[in-house]
N, C-alpha and C. Protein backbone atom coordinates (compact mmCIF):
# COMPACT_ATOMS: atom_id res chain seq x y z
N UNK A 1 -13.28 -43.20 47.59
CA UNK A 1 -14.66 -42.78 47.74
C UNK A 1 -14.74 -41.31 48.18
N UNK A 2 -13.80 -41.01 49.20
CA UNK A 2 -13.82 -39.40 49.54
C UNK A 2 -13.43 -38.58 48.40
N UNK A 3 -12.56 -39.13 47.73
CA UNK A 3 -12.01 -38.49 46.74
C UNK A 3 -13.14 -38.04 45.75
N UNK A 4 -13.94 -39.20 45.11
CA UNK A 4 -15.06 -38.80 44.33
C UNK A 4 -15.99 -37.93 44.86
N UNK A 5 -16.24 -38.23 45.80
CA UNK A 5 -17.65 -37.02 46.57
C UNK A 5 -16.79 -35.74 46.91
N UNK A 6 -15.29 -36.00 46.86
CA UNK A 6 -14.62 -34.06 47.21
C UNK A 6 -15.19 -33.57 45.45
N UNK A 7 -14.71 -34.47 44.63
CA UNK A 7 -14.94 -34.36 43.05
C UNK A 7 -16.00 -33.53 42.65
N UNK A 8 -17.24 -34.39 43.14
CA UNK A 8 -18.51 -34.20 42.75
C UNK A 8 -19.28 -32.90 43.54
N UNK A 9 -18.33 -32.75 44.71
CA UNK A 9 -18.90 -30.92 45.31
C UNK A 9 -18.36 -30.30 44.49
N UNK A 10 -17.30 -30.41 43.97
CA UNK A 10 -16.33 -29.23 43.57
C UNK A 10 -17.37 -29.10 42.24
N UNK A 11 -17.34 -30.08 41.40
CA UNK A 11 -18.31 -29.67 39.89
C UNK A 11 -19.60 -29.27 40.23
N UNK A 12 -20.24 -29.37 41.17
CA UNK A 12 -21.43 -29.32 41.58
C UNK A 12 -21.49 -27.39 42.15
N UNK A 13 -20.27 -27.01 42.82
CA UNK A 13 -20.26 -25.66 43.26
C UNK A 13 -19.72 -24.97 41.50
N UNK A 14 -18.92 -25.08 41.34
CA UNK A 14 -18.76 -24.78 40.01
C UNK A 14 -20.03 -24.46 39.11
N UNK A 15 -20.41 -25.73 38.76
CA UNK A 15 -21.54 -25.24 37.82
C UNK A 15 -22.85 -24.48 38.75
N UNK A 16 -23.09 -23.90 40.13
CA UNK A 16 -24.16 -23.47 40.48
C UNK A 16 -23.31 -22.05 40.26
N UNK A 17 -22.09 -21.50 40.41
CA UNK A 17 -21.35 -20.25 39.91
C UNK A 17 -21.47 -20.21 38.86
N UNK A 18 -21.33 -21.14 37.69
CA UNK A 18 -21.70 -20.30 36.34
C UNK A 18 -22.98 -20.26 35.93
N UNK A 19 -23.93 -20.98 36.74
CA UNK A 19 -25.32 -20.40 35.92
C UNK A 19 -25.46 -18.93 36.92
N UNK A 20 -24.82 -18.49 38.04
CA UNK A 20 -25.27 -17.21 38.59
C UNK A 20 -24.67 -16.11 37.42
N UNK A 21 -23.45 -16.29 36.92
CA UNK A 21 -22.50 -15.74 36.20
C UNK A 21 -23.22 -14.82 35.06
N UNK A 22 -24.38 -15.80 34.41
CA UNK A 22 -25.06 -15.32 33.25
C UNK A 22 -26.14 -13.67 33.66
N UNK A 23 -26.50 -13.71 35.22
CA UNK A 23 -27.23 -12.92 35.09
C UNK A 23 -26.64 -11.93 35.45
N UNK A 24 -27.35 -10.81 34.42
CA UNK A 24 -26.93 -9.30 34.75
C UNK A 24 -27.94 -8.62 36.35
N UNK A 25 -26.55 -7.53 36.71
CA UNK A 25 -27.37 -6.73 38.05
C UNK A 25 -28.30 -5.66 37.41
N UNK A 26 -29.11 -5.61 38.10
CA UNK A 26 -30.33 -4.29 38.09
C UNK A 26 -29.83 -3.28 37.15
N UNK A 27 -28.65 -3.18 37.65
CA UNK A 27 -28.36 -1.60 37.51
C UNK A 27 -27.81 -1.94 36.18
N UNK A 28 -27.05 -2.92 35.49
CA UNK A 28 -26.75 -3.04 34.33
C UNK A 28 -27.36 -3.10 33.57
N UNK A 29 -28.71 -3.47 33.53
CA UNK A 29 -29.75 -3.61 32.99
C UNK A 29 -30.57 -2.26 32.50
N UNK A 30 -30.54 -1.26 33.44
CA UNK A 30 -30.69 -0.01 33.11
C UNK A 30 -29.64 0.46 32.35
N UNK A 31 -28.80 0.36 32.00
CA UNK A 31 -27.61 1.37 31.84
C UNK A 31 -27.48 0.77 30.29
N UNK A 32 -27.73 -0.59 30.39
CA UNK A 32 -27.44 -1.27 28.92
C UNK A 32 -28.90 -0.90 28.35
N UNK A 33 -29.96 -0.35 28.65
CA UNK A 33 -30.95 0.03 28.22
C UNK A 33 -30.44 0.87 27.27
N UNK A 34 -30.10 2.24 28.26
CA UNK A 34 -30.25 3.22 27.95
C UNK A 34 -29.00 3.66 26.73
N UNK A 35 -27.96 2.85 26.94
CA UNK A 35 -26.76 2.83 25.95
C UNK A 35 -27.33 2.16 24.41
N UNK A 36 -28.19 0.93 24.52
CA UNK A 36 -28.75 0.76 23.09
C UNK A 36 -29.65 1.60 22.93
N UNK A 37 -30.49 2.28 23.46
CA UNK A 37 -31.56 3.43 23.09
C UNK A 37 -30.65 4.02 22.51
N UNK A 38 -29.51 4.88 22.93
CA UNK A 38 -28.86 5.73 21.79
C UNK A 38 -27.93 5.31 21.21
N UNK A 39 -27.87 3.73 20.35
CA UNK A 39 -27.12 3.00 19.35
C UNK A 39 -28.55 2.97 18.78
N UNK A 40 -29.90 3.41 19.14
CA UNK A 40 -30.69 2.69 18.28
C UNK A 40 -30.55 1.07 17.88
N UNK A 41 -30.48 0.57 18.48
CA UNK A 41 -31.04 -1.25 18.49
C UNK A 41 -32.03 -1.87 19.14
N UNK A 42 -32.84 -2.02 18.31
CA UNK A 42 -34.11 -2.02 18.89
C UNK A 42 -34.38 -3.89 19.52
N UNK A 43 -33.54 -4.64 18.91
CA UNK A 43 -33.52 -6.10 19.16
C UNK A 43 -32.66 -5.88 20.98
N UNK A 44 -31.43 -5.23 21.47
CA UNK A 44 -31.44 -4.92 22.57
C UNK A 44 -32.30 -4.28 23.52
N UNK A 45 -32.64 -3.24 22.89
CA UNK A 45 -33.80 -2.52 23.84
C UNK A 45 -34.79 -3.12 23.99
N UNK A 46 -35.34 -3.83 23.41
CA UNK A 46 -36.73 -5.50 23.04
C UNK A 46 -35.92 -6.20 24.35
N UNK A 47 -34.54 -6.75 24.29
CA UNK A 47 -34.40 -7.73 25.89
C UNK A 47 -34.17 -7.45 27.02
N UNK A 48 -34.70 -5.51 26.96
CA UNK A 48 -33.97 -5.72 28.63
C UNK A 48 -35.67 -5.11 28.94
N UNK A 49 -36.81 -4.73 27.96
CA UNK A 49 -37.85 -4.86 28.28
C UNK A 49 -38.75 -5.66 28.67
N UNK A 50 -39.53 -5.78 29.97
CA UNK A 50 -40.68 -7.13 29.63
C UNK A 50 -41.75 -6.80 28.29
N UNK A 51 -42.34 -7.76 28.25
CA UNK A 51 -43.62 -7.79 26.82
C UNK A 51 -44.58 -7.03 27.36
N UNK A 52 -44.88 -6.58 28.73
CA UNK A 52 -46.28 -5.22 28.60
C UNK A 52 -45.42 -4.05 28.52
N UNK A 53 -44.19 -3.57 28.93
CA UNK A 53 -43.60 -2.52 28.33
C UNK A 53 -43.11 -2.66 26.87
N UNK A 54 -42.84 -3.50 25.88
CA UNK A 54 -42.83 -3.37 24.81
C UNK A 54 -44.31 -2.95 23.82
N UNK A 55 -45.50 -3.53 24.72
CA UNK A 55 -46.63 -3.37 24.24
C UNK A 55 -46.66 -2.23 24.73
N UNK A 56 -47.02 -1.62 25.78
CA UNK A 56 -47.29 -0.14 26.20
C UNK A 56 -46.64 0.47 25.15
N UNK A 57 -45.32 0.63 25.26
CA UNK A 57 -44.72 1.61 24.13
C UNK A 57 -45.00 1.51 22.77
N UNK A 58 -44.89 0.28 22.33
CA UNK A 58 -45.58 0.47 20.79
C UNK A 58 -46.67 0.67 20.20
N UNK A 59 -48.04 0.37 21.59
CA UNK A 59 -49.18 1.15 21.54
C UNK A 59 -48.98 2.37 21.68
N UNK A 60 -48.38 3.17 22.62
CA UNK A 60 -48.21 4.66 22.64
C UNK A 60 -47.70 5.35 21.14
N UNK A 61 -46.96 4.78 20.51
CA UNK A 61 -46.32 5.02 19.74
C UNK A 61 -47.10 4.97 18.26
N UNK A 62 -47.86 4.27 18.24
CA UNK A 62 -49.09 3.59 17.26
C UNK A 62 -49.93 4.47 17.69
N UNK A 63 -50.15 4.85 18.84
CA UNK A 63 -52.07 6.37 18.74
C UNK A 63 -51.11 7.34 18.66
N UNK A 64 -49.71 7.77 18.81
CA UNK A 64 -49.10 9.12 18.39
C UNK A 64 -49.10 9.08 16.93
N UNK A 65 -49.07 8.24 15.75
CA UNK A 65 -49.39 8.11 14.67
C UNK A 65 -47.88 7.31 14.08
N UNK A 66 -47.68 7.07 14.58
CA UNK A 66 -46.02 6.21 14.30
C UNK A 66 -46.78 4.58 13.82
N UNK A 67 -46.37 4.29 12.34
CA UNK A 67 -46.68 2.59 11.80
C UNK A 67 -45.23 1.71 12.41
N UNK A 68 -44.30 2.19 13.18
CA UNK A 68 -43.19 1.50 13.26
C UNK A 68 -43.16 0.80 14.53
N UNK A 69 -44.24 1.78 15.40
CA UNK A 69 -44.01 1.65 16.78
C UNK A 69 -42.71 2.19 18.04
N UNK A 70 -42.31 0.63 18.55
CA UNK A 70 -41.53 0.13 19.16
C UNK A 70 -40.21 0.94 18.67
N UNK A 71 -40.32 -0.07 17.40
CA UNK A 71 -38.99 0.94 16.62
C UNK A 71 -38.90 2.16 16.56
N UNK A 72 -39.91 2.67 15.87
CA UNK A 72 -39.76 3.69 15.67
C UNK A 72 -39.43 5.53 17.34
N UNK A 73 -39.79 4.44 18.29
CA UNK A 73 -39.30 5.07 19.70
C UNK A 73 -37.96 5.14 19.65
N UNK A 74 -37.42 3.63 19.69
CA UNK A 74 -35.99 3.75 19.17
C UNK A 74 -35.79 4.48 18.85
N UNK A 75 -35.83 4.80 17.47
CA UNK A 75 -34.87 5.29 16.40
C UNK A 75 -35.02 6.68 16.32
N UNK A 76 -36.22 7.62 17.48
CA UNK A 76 -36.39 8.53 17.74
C UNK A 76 -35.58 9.07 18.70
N UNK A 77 -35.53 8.26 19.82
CA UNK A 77 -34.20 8.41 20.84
C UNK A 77 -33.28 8.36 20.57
N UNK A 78 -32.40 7.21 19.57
CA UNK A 78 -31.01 7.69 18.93
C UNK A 78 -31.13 8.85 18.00
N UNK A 79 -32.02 9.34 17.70
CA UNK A 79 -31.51 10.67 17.08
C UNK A 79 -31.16 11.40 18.38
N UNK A 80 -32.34 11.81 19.33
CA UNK A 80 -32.32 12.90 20.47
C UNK A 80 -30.90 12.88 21.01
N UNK A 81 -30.44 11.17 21.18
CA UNK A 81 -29.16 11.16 21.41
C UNK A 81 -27.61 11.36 20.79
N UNK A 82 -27.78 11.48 19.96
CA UNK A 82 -27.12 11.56 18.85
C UNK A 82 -26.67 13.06 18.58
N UNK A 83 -28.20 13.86 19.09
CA UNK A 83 -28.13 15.60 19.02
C UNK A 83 -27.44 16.28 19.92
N UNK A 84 -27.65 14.97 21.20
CA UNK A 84 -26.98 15.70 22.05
C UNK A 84 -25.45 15.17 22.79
N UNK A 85 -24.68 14.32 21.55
CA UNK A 85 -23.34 14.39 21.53
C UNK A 85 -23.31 12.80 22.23
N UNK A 86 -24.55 12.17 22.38
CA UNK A 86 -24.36 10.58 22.66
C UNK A 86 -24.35 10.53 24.83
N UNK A 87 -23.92 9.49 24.85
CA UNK A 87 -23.91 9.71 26.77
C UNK A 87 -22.28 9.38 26.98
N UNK A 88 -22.26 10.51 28.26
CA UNK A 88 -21.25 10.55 28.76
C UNK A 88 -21.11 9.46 30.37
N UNK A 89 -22.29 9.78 30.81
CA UNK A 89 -22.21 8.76 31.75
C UNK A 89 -23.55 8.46 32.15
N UNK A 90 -23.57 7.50 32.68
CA UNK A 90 -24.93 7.05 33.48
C UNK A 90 -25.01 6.92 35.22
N UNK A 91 -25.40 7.56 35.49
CA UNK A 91 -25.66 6.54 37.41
C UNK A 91 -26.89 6.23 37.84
N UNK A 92 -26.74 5.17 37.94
CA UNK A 92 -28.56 4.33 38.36
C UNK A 92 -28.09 3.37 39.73
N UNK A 93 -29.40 4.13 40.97
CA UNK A 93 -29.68 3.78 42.00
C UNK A 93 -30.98 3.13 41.87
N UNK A 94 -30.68 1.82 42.86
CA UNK A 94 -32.21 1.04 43.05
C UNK A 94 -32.23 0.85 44.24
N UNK A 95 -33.88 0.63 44.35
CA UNK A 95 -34.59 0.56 45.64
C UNK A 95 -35.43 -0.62 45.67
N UNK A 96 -34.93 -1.87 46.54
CA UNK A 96 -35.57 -3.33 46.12
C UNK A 96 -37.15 -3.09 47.11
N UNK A 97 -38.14 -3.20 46.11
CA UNK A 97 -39.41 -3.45 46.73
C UNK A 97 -39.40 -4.85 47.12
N UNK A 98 -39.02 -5.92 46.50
CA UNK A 98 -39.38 -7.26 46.99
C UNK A 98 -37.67 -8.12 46.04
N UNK A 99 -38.10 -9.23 46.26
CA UNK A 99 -37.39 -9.66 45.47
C UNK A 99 -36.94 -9.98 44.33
N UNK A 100 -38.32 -9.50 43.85
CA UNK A 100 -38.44 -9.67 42.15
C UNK A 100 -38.97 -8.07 41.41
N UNK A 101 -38.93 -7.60 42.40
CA UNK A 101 -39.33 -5.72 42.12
C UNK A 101 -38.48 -5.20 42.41
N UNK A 102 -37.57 -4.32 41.99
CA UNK A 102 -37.29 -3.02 41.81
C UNK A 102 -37.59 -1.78 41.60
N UNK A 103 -37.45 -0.34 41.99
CA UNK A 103 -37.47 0.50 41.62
C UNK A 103 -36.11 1.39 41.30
N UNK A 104 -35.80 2.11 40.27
CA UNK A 104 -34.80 2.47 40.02
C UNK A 104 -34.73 3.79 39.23
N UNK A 105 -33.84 4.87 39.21
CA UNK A 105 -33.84 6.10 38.97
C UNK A 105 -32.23 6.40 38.19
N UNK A 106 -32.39 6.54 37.76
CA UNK A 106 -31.13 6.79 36.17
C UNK A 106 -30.83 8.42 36.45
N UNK A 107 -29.40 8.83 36.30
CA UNK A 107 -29.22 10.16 35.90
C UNK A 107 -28.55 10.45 34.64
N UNK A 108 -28.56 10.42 33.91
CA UNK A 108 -27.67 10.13 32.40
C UNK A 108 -27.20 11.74 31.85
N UNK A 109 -26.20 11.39 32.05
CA UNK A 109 -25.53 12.49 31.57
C UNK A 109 -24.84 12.33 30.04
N UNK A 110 -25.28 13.52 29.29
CA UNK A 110 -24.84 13.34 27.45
C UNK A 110 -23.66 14.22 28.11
N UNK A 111 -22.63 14.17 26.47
CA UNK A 111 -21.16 15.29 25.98
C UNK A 111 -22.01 16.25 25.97
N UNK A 112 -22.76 16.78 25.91
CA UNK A 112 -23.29 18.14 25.26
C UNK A 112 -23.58 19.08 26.78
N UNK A 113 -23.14 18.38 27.74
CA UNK A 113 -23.62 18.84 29.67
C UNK A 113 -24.65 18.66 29.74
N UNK A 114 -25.83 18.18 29.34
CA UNK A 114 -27.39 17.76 29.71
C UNK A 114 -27.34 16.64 30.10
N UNK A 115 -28.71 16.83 31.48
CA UNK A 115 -28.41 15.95 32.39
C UNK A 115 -30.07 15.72 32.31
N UNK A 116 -30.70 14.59 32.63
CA UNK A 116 -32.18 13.97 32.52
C UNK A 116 -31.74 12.93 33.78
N UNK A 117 -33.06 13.01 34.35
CA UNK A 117 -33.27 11.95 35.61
C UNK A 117 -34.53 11.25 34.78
N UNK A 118 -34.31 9.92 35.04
CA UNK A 118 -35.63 9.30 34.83
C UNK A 118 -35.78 8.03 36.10
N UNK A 119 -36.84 7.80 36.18
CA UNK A 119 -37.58 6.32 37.26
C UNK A 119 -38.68 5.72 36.57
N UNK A 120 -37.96 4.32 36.84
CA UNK A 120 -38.63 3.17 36.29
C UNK A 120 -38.72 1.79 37.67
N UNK A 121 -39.27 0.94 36.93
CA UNK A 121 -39.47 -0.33 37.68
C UNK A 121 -38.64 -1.18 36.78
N UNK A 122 -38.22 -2.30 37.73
CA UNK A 122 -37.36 -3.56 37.26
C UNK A 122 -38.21 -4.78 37.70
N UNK A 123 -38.36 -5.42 37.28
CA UNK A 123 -38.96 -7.00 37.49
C UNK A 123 -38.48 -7.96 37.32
N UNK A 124 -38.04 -9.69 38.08
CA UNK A 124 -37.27 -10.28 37.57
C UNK A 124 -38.16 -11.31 36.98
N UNK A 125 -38.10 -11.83 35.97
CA UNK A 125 -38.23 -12.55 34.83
C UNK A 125 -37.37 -13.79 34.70
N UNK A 126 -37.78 -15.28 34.42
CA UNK A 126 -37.09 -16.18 34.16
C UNK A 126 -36.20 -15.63 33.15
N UNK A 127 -35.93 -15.01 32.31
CA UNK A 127 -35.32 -14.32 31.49
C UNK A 127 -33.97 -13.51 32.51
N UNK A 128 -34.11 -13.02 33.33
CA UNK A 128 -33.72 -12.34 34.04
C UNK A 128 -34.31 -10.86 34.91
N UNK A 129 -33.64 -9.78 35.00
CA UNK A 129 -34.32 -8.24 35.65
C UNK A 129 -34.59 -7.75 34.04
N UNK A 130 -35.92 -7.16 34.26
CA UNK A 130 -35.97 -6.07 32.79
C UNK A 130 -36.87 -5.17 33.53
N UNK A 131 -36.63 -4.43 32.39
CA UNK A 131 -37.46 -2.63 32.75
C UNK A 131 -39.30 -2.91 32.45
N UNK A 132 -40.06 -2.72 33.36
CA UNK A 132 -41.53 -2.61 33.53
C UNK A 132 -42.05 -1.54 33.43
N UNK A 133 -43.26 -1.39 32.73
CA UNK A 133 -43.94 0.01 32.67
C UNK A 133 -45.58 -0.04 33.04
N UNK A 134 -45.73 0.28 34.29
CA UNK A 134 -46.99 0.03 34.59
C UNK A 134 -48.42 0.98 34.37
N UNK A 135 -49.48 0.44 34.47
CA UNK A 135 -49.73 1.39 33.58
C UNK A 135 -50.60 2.12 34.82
């Protein structure tokens, strides 16, 4: 009987470690952003967004006169990136507002020595953390 209930913690701790396993940290979440922005993949850059930042942007993108949107942000940023020799590195610091908020600030450095700071919000999502754009 001890034997089964040592059994049944052990599978029981186990499987509560691999469902933690699946989720990505904050900061990966930024960084894997910003690495498919300049692969241009717009089906990645779509999952690490929530749905009012995919809408914000593809509305923005739609009154700048763009029919592609979303995509077409994409595929505007992998060029920019692309011009400027792709990224060399990224460092992203966050600042937890709550538990399901983030704030976070990217320094991304391209091959070409240009360096851009940007700040965003993170939100966690049954999905997991994604990038928020408030308006």
């Amino acid at each position: 009987m001890l034997k089964r209930a040592a059994g049944l913690i052990l599978v029981l701790l186990i499987s509560v470690f691999m469902v933690g396993c699946g989720e990505r940290e904050p900061k990966e979440v930024v960084k894997d952003f910003y690495y498919s922005l300049c692969e241009g993949d717009v089906e990645a850059v779509s999952k690490d967004l929530t749905l009012r930042a995919q809408q914000i942007l593809d509305s923005s993108m739609r009154l700048a006169g763009s029919r592609g949107g979303l995509a077409d942000f994409v595929k505007a940023s992998a060029e920019q990136c692309k011009k400027m020799g792709g990224i060399d590195s990224i460092k992203v610091e966050t600042e937890k507002v709550s538990d399901s908020e983030m704030k976070w600030t990217a320094v991304v450095k391209y091959k070409n020595g240009r360096v851009t700071t940007d700040n965003g919000e993170l939100v966690k999502t049954d999905k997991g953390w994604k990038i928020d754009i408030k308006k």
